[in-house]
Protein backbone atom coordinates (compact mmCIF):
# COMPACT_ATOMS: atom_id res chain seq x y z
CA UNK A 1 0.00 0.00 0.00
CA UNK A 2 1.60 3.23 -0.79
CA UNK A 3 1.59 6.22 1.20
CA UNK A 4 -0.91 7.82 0.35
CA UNK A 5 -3.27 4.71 0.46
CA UNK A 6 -2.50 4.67 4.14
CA UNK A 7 -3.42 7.68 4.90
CA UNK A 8 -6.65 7.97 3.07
CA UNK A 9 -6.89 4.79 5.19
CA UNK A 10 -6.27 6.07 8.65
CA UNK A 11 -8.83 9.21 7.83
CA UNK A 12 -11.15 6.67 7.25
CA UNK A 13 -10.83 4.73 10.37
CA UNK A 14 -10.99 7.62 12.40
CA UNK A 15 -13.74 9.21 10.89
CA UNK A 16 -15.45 5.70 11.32
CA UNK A 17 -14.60 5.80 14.89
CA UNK A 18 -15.89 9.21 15.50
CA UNK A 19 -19.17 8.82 13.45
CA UNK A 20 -19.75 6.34 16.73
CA UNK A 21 -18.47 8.82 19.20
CA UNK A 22 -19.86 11.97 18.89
CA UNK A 23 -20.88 12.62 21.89
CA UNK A 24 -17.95 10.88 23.69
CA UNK A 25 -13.86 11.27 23.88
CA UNK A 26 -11.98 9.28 20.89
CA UNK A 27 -8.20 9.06 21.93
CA UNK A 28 -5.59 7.51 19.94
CA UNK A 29 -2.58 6.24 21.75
CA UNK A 30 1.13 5.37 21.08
CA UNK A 31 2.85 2.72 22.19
CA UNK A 32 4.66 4.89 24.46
CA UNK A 33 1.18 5.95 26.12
CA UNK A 34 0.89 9.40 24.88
CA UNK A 35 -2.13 10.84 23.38
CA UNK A 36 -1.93 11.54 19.42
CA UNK A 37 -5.28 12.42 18.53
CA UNK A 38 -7.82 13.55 20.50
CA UNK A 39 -11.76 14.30 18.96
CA UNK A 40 -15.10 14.64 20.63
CA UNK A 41 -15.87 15.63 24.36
CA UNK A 42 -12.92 16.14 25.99
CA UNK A 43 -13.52 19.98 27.26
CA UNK A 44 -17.02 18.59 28.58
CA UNK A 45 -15.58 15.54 29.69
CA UNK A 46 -12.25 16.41 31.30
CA UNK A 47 -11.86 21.02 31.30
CA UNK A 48 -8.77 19.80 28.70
CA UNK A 49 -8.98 20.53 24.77
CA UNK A 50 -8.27 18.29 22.53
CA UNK A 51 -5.36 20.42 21.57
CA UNK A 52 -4.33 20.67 25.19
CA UNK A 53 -4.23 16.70 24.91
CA UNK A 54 -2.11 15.83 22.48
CA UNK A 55 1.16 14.30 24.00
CA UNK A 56 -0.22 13.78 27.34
CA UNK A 57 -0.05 10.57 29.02
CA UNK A 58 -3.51 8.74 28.45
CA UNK A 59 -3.15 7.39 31.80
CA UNK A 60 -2.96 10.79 33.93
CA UNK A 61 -6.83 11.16 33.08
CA UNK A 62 -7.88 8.13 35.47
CA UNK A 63 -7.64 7.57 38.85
CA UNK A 64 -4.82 5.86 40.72
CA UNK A 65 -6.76 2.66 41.61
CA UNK A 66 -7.73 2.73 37.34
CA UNK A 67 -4.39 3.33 35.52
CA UNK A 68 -3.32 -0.13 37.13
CA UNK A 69 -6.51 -1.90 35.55
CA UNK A 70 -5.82 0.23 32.34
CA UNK A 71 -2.59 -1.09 32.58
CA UNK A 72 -3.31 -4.40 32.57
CA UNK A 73 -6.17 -3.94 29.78
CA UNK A 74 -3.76 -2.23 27.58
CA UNK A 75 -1.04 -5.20 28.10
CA UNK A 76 -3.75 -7.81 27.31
CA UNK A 77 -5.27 -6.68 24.27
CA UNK A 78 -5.41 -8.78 21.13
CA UNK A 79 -5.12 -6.91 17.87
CA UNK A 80 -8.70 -5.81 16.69
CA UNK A 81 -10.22 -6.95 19.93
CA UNK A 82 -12.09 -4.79 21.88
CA UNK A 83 -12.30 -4.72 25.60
CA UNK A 84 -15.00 -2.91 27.73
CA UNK A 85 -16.64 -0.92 28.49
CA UNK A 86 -15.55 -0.71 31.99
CA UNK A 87 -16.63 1.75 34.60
CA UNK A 88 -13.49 4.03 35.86
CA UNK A 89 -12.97 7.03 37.60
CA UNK A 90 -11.31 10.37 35.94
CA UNK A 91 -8.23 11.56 37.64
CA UNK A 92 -9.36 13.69 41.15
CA UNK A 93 -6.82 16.36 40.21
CA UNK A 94 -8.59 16.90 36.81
CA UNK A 95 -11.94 16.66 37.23
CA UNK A 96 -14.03 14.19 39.68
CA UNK A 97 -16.61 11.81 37.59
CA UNK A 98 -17.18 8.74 36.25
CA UNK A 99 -16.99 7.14 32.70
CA UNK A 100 -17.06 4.09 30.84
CA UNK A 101 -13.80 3.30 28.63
CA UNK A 102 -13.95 0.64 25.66
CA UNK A 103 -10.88 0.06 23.63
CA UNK A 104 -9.50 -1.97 20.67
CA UNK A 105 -5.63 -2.09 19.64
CA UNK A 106 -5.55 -1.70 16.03
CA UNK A 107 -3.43 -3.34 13.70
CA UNK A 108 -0.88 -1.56 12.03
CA UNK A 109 -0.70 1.29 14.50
């Protein structure tokens, strides 16, 4: 697939992704656990932008007690899997709510 194959590809798996997630908070994450891309509720969800997102650490917007069960999700996951949706608590320090977090590690990324 040539380059720019792969990117028409990746717009549309992420416009897929967001056509589900309107009204929620689509993050993509490296393999080093920073955020990429960010898209959808994240001001509403969090008082962060999604510009304000990119490069953080996906974990630091959980709890304590979650990151270690987002750990292990994350560690676990089978290429186009998903897990969830789980029940977890945002980060105190950030803002103090609930949500429900689904994921799927996609191939190739």
């Amino acid at each position: 697939m040539s380059d720019p194959d792969a990117k028409l590809k990746k717009q549309r798996d992420q416009f897929l992704a967001f056509a589900f997630a309107s009204a929620d908070l689509f993050l993509e994450i490296s393999e080093s656990g920073k955020i990429t891309f960010a898209l959808g509720a994240s001001k509403g969800m969090t008082g962060i932008t999604d510009k304000e997102m990119m490069g953080m650490n996906w974990l630091s917007l959980f709890s304590a007690f979650d990151q270690a069960k987002l750990i292990d999700r994350l560690e676990n996951a089978r290429l186009g899997k998903r897990w969830g949706p789980e029940l977890v608590d945002l980060n105190e320090d950030i803002i103090k709510r609930k949500g429900i977090i689904t994921g799927i590690k996609m191939p190739g990324m």
